[in-house]
N, C-alpha and C. Protein backbone atom coordinates (compact mmCIF):
# COMPACT_ATOMS: atom_id res chain seq x y z
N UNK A 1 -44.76 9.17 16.87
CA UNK A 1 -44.32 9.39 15.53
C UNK A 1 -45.49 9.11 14.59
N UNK A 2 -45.65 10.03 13.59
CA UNK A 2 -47.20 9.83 12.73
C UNK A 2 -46.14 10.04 11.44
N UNK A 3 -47.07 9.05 10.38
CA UNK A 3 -46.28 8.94 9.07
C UNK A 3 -47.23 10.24 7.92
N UNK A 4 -46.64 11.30 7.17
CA UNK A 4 -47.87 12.01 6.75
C UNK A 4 -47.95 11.37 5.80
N UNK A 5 -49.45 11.49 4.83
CA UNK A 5 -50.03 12.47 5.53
C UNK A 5 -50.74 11.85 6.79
N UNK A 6 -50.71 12.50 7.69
CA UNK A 6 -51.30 12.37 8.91
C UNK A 6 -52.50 13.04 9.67
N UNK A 7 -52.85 11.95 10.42
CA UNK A 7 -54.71 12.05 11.03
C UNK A 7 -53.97 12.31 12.45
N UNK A 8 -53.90 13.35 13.45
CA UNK A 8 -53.99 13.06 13.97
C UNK A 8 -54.99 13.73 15.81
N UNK A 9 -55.20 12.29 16.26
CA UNK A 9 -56.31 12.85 17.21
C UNK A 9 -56.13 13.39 18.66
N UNK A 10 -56.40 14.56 18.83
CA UNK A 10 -56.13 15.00 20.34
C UNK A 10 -57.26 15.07 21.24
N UNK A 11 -57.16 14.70 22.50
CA UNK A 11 -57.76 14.79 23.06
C UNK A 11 -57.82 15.07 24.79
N UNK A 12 -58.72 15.67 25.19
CA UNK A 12 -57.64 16.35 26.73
C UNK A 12 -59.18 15.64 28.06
N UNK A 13 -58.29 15.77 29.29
CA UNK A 13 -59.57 15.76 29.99
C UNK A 13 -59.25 16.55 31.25
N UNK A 14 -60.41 17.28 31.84
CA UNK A 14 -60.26 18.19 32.76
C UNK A 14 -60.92 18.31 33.74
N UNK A 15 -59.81 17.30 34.81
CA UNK A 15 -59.94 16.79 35.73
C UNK A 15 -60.00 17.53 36.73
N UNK A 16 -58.39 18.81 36.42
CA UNK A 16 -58.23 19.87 37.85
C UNK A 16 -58.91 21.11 37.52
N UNK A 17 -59.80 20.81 36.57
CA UNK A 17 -60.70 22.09 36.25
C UNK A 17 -62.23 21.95 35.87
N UNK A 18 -62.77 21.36 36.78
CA UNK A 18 -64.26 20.58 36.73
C UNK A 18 -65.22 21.26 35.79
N UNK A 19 -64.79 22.93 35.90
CA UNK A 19 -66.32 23.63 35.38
C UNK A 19 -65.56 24.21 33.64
N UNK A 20 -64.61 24.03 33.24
CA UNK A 20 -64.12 24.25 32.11
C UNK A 20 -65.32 24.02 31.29
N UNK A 21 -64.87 25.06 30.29
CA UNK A 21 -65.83 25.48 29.45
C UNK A 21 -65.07 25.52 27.83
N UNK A 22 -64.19 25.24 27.58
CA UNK A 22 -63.31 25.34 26.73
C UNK A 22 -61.89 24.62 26.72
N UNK A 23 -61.54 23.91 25.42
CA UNK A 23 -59.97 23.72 25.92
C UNK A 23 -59.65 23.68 24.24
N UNK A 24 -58.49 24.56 24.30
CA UNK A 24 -57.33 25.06 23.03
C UNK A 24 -56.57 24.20 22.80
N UNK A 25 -55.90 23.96 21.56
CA UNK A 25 -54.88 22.52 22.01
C UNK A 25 -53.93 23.80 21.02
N UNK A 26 -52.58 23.40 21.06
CA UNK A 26 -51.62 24.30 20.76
C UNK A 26 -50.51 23.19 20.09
N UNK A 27 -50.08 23.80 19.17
CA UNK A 27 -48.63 22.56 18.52
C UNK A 27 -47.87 23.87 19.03
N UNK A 28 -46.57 24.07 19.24
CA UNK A 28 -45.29 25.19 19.62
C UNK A 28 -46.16 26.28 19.50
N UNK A 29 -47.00 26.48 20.13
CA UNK A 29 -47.21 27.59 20.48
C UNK A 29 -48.33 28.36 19.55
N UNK A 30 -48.92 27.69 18.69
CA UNK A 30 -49.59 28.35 17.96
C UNK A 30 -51.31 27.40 17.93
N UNK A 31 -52.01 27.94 17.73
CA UNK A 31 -53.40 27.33 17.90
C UNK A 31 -53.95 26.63 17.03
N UNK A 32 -54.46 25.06 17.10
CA UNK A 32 -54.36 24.44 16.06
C UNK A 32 -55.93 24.04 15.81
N UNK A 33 -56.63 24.37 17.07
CA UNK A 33 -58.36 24.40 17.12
C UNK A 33 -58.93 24.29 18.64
N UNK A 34 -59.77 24.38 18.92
CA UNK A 34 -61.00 24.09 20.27
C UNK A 34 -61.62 23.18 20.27
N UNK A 35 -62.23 22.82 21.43
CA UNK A 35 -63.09 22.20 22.09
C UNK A 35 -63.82 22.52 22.78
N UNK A 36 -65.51 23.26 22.71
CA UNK A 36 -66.38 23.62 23.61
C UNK A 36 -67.27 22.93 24.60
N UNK A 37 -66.96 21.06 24.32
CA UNK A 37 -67.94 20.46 24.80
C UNK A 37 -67.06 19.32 25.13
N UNK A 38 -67.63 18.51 26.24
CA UNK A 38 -67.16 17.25 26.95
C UNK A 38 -67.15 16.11 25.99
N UNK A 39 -66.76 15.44 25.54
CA UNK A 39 -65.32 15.28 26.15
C UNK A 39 -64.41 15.99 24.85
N UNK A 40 -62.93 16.83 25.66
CA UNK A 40 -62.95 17.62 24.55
C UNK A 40 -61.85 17.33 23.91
N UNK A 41 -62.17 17.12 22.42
CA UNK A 41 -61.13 16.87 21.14
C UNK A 41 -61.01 17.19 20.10
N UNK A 42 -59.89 17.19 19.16
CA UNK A 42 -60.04 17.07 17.95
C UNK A 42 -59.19 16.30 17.16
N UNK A 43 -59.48 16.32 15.85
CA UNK A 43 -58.39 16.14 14.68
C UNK A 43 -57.41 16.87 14.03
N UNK A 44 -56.29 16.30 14.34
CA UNK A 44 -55.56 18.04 13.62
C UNK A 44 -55.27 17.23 12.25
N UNK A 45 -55.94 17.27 11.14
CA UNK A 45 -55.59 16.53 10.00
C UNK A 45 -54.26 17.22 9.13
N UNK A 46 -53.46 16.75 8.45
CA UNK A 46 -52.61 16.88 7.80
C UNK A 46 -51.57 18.33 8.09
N UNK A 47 -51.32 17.76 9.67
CA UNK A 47 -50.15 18.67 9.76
C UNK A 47 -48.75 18.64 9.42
N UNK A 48 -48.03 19.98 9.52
CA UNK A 48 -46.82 19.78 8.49
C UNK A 48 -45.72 18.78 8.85
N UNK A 49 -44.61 18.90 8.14
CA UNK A 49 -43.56 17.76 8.68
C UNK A 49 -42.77 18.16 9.84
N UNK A 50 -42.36 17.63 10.62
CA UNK A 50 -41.46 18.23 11.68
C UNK A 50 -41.93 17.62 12.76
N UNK A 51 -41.16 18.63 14.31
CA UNK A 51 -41.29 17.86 15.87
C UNK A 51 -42.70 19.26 15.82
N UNK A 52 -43.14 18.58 16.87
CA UNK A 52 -44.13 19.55 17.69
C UNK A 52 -44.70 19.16 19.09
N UNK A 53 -44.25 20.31 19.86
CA UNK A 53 -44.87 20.25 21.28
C UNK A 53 -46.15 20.95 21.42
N UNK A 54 -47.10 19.74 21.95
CA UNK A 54 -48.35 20.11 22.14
C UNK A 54 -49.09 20.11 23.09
N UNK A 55 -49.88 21.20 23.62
CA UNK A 55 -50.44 21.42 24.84
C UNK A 55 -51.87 21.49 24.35
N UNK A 56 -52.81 21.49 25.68
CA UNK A 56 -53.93 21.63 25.91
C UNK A 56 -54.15 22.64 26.80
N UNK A 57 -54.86 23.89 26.43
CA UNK A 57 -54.96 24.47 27.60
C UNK A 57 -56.44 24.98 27.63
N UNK A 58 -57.08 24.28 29.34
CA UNK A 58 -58.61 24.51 29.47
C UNK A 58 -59.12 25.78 30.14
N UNK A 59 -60.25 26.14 29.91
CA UNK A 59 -60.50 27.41 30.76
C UNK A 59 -62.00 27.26 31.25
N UNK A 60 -62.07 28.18 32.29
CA UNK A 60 -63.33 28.02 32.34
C UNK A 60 -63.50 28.42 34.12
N UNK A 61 -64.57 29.44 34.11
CA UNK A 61 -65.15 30.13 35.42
C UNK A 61 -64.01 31.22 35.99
N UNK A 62 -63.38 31.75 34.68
CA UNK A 62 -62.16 33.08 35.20
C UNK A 62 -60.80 32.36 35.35
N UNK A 63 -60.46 30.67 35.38
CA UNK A 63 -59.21 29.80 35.71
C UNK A 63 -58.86 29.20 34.11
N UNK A 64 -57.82 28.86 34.78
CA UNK A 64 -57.50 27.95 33.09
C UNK A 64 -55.97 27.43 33.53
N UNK A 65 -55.99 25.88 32.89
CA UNK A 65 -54.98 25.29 33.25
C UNK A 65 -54.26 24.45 32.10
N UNK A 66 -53.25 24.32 32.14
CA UNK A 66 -52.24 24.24 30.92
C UNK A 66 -51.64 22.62 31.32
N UNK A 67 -52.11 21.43 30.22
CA UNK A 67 -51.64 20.48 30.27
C UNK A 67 -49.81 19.84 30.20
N UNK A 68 -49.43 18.87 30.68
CA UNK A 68 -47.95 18.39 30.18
C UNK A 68 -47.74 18.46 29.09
N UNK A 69 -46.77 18.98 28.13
CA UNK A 69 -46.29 19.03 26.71
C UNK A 69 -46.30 17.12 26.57
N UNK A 70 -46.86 17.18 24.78
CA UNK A 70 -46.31 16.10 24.73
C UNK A 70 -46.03 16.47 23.03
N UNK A 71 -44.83 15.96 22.98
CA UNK A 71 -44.14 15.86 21.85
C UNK A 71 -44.05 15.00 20.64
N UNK A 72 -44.58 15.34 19.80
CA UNK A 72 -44.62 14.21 18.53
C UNK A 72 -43.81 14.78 17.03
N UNK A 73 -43.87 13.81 16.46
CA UNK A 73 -43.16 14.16 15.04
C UNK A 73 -43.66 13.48 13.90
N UNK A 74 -43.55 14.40 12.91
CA UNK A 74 -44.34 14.06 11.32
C UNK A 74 -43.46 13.94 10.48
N UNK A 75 -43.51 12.59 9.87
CA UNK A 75 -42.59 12.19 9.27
C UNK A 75 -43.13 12.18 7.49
N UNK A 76 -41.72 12.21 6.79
CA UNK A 76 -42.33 12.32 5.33
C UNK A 76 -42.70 10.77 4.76
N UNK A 77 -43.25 10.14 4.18
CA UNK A 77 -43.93 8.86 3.78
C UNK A 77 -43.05 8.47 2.22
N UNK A 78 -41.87 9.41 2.35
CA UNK A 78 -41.09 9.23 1.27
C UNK A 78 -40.34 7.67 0.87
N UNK A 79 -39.18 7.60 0.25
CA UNK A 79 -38.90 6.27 0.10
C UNK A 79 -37.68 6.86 0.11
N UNK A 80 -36.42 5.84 0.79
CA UNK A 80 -34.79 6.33 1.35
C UNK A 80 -34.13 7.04 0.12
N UNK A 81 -33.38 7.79 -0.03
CA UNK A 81 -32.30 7.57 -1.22
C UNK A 81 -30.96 7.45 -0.85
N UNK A 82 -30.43 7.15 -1.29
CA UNK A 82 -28.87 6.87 -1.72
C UNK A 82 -28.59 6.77 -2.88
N UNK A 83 -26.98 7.36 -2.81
CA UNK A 83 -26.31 7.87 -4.12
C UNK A 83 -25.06 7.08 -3.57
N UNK A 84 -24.07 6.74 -4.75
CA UNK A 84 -22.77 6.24 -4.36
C UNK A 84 -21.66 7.83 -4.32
N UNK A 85 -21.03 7.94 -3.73
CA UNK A 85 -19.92 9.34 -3.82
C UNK A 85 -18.67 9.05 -4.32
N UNK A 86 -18.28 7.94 -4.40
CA UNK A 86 -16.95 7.63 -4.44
C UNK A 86 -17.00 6.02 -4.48
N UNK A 87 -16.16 5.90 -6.13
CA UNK A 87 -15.81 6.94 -6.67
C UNK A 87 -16.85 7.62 -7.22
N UNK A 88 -16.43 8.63 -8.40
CA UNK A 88 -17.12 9.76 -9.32
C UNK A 88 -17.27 9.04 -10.48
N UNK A 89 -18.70 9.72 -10.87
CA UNK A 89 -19.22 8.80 -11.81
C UNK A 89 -18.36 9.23 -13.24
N UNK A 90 -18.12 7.93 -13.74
CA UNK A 90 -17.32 8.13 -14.98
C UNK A 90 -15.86 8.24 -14.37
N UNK A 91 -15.16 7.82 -13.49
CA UNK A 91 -13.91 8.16 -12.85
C UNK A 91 -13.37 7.02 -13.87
N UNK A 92 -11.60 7.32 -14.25
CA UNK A 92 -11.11 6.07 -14.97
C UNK A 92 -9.91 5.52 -13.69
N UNK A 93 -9.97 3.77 -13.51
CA UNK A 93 -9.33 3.31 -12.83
C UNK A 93 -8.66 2.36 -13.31
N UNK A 94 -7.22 2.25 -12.92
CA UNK A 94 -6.63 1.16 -13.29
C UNK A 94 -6.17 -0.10 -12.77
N UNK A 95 -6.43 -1.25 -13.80
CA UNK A 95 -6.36 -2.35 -13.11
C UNK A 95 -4.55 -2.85 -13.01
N UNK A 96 -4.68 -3.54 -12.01
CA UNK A 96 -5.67 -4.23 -10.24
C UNK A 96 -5.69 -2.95 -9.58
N UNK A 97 -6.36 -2.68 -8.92
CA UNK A 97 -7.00 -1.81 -7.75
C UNK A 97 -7.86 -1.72 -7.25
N UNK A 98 -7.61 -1.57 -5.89
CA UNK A 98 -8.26 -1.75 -4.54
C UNK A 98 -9.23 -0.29 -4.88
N UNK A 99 -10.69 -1.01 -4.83
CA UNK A 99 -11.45 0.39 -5.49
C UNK A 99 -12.76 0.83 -4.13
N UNK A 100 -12.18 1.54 -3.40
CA UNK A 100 -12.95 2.33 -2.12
C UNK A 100 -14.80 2.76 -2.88
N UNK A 101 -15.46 2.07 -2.07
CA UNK A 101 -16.93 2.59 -2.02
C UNK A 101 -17.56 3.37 -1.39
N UNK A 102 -17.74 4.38 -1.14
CA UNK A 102 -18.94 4.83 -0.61
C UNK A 102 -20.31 5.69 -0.92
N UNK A 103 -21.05 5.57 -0.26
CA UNK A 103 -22.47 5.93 -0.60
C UNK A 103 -22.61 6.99 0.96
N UNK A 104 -24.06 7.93 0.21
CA UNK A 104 -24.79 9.04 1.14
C UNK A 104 -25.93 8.10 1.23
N UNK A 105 -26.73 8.05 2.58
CA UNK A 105 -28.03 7.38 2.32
C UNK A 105 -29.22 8.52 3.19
N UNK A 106 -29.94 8.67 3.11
CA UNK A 106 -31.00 9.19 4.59
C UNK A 106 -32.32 8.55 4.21
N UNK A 107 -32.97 8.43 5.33
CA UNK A 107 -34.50 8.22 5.46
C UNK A 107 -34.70 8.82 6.80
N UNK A 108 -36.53 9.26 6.50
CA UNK A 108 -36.77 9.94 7.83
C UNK A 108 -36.56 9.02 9.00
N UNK A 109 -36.82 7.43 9.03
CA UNK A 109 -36.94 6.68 10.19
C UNK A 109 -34.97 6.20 10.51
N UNK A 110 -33.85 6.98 9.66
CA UNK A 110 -32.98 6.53 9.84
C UNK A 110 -32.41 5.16 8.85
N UNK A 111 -30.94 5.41 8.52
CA UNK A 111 -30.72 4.24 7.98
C UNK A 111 -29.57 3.75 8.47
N UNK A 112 -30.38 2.09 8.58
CA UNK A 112 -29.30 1.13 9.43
C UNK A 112 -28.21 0.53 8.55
N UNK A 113 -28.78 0.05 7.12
CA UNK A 113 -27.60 -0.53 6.33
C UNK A 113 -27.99 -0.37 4.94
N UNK A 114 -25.96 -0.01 4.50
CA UNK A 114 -26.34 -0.05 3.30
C UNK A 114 -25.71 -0.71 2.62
N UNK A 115 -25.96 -1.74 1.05
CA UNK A 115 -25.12 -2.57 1.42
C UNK A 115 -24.47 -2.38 -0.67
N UNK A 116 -23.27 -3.02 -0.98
CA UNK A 116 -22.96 -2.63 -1.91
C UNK A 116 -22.80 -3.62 -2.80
């Protein structure tokens, strides 16, 4: 999990492909940069928000071999919100009454409590 904006560093090694000459790194499928030289990496700086499965794939002497997906996610660096729903703002209530609360909350990392 990377918080954006986000640095982040890839890097592959090619072990079952000794004479590789190249290696692509891929988020879902789309090309995010190269590596022509040992040891091979990069930075994918400030990629967008969301999941992404990312491969490495090396080539080299007519072969080319395609690393394990590994999956990460970019999260927004926002701050939670919550709103109350109920009641409605400006609602008129009469006393004594038992007066029901609730609230909407989200954050990207999830929210555990909210309290009133």
């Amino acid at each position: 999990m990377f918080v954006a904006p986000a640095v982040v560093p890839l890097s592959a090694v090619t072990a079952g492909l000794p004479a590789a000459t190249n290696v692509n790194f891929y988020a879902n499928g789309a090309l995010i940069g190269s590596s022509a030289a040992s040891p091979y990496g990069l930075v994918w700086s400030n990629p967008p928000l969301g999941g992404f499965a990312l491969v490495a794939v090396a080539t080299g002497d007519g072969a080319s071999t395609t690393s394990a997906v590994v999956n990460i996610t970019i999260l927004s660096n926002a701050a939670p919100t919550v709103s109350i729903s109920t009641p409605a703002d400006g609602a008129g209530l009469m006393a004594p009454a038992n007066i029901g609360i609730s609230a909407t909350a989200s954050d990207d990392f999830g929210i555990s409590t909210v309290a009133f």
